[in-house]
N, C-alpha and C. Protein backbone atom coordinates (compact mmCIF):
# COMPACT_ATOMS: atom_id res chain seq x y z
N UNK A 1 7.89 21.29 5.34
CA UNK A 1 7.57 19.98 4.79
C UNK A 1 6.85 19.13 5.83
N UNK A 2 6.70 18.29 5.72
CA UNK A 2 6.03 17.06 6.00
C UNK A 2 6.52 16.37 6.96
N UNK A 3 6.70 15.64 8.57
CA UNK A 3 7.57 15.05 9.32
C UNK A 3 6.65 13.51 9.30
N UNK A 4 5.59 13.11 8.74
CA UNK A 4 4.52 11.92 9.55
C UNK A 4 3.23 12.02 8.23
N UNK A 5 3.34 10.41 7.91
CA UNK A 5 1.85 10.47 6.88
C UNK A 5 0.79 9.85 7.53
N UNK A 6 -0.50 10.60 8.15
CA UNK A 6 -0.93 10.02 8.83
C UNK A 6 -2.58 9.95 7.52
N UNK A 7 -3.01 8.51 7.61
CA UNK A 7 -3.52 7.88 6.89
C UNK A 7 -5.03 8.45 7.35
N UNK A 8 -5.81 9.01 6.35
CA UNK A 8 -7.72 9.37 7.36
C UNK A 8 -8.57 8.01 6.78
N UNK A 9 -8.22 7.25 5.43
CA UNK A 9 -9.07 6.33 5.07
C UNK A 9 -8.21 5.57 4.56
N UNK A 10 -8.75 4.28 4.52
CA UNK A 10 -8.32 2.88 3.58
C UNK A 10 -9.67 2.14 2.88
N UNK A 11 -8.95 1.93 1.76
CA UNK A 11 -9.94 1.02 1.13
C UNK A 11 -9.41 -0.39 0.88
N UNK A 12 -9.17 -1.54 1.20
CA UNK A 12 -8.78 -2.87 1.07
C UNK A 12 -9.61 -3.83 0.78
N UNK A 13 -8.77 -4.41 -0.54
CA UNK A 13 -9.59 -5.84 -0.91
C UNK A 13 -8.57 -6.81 -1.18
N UNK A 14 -8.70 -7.58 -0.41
CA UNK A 14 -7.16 -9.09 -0.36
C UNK A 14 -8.14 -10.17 0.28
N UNK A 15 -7.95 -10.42 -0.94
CA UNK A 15 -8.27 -12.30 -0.56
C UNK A 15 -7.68 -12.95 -1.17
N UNK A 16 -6.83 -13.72 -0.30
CA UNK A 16 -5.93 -14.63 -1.28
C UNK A 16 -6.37 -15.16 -2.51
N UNK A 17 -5.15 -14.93 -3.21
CA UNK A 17 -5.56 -16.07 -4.80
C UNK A 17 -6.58 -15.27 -5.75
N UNK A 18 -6.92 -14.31 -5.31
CA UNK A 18 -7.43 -13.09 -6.39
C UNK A 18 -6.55 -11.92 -6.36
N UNK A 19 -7.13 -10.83 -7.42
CA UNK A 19 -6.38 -9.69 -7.82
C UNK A 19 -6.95 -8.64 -7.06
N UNK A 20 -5.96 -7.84 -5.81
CA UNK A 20 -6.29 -7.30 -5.10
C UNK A 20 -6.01 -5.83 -4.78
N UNK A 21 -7.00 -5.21 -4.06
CA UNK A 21 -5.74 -3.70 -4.35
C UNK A 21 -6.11 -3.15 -2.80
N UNK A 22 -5.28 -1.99 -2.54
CA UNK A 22 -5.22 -1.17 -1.58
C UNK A 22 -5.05 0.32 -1.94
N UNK A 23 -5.95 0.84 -1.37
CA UNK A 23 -6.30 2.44 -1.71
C UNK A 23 -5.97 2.83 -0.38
N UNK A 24 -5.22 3.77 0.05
CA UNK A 24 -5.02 4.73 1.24
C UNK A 24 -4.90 6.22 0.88
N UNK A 25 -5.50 7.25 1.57
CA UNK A 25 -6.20 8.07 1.17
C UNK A 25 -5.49 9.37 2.74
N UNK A 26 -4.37 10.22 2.28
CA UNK A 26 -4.19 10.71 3.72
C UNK A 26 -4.81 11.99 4.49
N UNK A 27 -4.25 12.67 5.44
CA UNK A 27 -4.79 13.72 5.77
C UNK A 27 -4.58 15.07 5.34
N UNK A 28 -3.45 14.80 5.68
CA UNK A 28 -2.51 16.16 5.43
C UNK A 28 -2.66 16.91 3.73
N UNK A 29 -3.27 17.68 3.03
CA UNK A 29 -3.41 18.16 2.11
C UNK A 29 -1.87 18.55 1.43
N UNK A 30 -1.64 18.15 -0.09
CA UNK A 30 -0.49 18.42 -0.27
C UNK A 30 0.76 17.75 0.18
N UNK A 31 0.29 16.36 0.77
CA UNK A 31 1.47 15.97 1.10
C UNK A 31 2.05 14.85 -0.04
N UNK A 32 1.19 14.84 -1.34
CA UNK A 32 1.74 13.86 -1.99
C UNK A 32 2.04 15.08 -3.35
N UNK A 33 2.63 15.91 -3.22
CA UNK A 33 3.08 16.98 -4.31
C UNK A 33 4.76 16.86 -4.29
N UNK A 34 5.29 16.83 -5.29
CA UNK A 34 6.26 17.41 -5.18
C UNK A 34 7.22 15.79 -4.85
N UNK A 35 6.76 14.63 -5.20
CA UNK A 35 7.15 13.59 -4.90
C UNK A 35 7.78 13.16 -6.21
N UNK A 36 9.52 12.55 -5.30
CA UNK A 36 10.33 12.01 -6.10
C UNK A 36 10.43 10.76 -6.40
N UNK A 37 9.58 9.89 -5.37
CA UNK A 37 9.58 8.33 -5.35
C UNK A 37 8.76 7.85 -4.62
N UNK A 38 8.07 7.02 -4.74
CA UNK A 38 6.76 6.31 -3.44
C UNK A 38 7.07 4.75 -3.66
N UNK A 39 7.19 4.50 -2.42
CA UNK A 39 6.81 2.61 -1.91
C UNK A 39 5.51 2.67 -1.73
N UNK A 40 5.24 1.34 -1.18
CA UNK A 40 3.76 0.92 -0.76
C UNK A 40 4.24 -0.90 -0.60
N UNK A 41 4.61 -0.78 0.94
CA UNK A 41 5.12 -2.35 1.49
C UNK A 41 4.10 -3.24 2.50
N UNK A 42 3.75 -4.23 1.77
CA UNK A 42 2.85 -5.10 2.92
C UNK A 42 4.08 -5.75 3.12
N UNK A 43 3.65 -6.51 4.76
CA UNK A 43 4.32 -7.38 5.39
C UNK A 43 3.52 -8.25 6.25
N UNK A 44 4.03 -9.55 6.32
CA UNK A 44 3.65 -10.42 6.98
C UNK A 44 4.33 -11.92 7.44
N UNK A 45 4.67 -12.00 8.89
CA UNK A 45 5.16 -12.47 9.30
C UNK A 45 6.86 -12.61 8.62
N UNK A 46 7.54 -11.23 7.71
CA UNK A 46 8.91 -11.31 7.83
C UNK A 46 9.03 -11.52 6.12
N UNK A 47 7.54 -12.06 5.50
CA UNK A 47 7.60 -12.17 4.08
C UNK A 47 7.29 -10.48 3.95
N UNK A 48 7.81 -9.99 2.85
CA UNK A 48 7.50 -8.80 2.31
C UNK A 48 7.20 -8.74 0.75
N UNK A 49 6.46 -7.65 0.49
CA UNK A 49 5.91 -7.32 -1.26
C UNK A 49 5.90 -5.62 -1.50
N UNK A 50 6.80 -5.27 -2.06
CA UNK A 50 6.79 -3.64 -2.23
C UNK A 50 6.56 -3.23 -3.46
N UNK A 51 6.06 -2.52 -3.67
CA UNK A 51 5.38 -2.09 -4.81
C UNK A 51 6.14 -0.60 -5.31
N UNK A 52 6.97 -0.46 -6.20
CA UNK A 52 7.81 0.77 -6.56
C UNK A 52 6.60 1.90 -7.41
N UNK A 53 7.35 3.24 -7.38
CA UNK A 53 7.10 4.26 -8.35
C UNK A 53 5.85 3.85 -9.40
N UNK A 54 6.31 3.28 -10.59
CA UNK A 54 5.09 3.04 -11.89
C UNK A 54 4.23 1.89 -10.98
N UNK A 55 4.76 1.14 -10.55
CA UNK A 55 3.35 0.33 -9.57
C UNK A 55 2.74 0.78 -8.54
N UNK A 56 2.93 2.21 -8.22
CA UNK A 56 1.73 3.18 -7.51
C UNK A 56 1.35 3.98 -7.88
N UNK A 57 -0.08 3.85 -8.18
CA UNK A 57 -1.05 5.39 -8.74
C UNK A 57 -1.44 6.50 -7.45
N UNK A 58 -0.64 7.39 -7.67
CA UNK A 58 -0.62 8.81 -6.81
C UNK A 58 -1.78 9.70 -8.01
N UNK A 59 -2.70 10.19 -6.61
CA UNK A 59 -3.43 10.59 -7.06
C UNK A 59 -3.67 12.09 -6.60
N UNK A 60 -3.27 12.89 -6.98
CA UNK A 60 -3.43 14.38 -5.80
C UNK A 60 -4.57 15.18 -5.26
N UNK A 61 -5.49 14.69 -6.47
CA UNK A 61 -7.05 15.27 -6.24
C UNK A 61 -7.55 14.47 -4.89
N UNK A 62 -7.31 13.41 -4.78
CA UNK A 62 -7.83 12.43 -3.85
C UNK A 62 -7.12 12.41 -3.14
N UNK A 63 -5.73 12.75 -2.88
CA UNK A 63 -4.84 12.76 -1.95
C UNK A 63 -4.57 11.55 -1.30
N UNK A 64 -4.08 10.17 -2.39
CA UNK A 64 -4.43 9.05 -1.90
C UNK A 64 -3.32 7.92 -3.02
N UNK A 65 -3.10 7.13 -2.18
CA UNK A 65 -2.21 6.50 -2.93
C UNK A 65 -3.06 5.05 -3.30
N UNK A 66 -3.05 4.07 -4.50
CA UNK A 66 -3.32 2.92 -4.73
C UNK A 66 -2.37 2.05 -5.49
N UNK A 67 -2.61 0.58 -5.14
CA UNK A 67 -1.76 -0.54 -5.59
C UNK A 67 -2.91 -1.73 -5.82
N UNK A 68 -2.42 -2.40 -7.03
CA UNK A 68 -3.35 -2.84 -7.21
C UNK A 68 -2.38 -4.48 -7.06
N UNK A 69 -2.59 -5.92 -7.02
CA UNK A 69 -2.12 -7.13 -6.58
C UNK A 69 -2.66 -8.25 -7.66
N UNK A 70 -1.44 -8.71 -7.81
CA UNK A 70 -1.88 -10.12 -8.84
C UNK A 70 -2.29 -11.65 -7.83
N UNK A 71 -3.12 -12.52 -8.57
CA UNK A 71 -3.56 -13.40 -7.97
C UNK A 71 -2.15 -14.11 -7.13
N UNK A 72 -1.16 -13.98 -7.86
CA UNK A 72 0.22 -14.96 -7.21
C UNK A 72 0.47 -14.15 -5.92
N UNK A 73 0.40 -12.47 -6.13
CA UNK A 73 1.35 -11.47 -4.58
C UNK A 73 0.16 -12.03 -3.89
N UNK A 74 -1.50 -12.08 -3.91
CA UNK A 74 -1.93 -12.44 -2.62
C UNK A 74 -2.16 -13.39 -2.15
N UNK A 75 -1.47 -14.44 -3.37
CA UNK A 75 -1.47 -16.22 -2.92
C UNK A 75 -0.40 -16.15 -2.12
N UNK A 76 0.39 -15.26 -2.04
CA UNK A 76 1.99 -14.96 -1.44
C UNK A 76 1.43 -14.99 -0.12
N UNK A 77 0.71 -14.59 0.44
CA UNK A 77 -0.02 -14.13 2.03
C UNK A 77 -0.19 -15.46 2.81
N UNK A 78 -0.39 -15.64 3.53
CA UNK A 78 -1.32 -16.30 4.39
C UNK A 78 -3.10 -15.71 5.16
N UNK A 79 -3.89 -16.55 5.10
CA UNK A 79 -4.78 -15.74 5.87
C UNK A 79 -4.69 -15.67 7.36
N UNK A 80 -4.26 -14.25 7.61
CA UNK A 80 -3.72 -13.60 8.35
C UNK A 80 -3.60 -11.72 8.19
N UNK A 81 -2.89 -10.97 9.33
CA UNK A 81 -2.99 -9.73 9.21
C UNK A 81 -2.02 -9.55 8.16
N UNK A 82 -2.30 -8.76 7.41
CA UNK A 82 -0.76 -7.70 6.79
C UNK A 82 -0.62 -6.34 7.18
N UNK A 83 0.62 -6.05 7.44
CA UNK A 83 0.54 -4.89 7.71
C UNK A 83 1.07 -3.89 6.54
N UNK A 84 0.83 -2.77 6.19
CA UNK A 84 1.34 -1.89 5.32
C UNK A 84 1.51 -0.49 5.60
N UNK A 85 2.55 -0.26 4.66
CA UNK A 85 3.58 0.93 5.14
C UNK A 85 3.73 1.76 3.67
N UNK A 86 3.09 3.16 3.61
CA UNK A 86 3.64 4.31 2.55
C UNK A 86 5.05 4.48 2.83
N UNK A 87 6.33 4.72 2.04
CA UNK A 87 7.32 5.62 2.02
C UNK A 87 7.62 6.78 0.90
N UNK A 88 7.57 7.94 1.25
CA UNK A 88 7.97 8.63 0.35
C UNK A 88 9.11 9.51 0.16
N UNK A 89 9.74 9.75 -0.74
CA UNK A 89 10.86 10.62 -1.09
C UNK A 89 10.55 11.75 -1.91
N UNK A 90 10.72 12.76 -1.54
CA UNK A 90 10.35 14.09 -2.10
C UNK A 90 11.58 14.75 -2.61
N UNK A 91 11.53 15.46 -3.18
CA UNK A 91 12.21 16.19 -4.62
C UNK A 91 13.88 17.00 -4.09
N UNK A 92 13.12 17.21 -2.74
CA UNK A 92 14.08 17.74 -2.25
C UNK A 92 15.40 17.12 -1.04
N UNK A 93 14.97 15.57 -1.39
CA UNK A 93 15.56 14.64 -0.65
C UNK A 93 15.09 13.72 0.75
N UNK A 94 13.93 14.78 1.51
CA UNK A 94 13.34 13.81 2.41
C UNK A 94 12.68 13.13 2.21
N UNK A 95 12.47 11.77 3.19
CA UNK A 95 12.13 10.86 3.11
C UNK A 95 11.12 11.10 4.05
N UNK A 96 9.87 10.37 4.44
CA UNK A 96 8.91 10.47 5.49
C UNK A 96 7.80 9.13 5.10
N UNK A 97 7.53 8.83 6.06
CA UNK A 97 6.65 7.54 6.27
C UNK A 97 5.76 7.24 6.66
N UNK A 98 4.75 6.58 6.67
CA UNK A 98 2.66 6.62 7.04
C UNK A 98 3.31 5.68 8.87
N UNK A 99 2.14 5.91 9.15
CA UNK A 99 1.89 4.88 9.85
C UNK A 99 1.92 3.60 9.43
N UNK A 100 1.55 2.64 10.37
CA UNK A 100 1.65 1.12 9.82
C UNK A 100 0.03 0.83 9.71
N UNK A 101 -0.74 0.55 9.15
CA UNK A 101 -1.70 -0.10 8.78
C UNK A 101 -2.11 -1.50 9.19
N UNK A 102 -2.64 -2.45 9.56
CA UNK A 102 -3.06 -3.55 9.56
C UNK A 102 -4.64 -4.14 8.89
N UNK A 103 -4.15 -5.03 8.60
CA UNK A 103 -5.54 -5.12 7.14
C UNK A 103 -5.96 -6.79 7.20
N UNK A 104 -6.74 -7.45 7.07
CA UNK A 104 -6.72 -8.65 6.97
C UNK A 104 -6.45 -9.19 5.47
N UNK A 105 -6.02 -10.61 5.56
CA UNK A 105 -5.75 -11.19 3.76
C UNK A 105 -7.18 -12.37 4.41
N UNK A 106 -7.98 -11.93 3.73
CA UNK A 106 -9.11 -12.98 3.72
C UNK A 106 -8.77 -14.54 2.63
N UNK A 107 -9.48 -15.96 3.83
CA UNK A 107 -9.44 -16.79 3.18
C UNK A 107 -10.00 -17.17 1.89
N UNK A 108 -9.45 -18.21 1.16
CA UNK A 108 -10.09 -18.29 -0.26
C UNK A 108 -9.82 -20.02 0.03
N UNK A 109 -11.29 -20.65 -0.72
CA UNK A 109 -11.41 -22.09 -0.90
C UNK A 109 -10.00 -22.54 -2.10
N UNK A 110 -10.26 -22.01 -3.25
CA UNK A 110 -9.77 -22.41 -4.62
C UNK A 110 -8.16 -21.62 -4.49
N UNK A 111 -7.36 -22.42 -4.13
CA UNK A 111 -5.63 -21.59 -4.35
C UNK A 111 -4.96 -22.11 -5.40
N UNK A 112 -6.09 -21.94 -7.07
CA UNK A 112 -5.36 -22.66 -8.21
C UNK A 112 -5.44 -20.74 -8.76
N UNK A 113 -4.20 -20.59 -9.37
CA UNK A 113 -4.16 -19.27 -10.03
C UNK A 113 -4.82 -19.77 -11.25
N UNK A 114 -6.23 -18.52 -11.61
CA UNK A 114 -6.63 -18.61 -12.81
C UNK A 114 -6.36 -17.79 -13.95
């Protein structure tokens, strides 16, 4: 199995106060098979937003996980870094975890949810 998810691409779009998503995309072939449960946790400054199971699209062809964000989770941010973290649980009980990520939450003029 698997000991380390080490991430080869990201795709990020966060700007506060819009609908935002995060695509991470890993190395290791096959490491998203056979999965019993997936997180997907930004953090920032101690606030956190985790995103469970049906709110992550696992994708195996692409070998890549995505989450997509409502205008309120990235009004939740500050503009500032977030950092984000894969966890996964596999079928057979282990658990194993990405690296940490750091991403920016870009500023936005208008912080009225539309």
């Amino acid at each position: 199995m698997f000991s380390y998810l080490r991430i080869r691409r990201r795709e990020v779009n966060m700007t506060r106060y819009t609908t935002g998503s995060v695509t991470l995309v890993f190395e290791e072939p096959g490491v998203l098979e056979n999965i019993a449960s997936v997180r997907v946790t930004l953090e920032q400054d101690g606030h956190q937003l985790t995103k469970k199971d049906d709110e992550v699209t696992v994708n195996l062809e692409d070998n890549s996980v995505f989450i997509s964000l409502t205008q309120e989770e990235t009004g939740s941010f500050k503009e500032a870094h977030v950092y984000i973290q894969v966890r996964i649980k596999y079928t057979n009980g282990q658990v194993i975890a990405s690296e940490i990520e750091r991403v920016y939450m870009n500023k936005i003029l208008d912080e009225e949810v539309m």
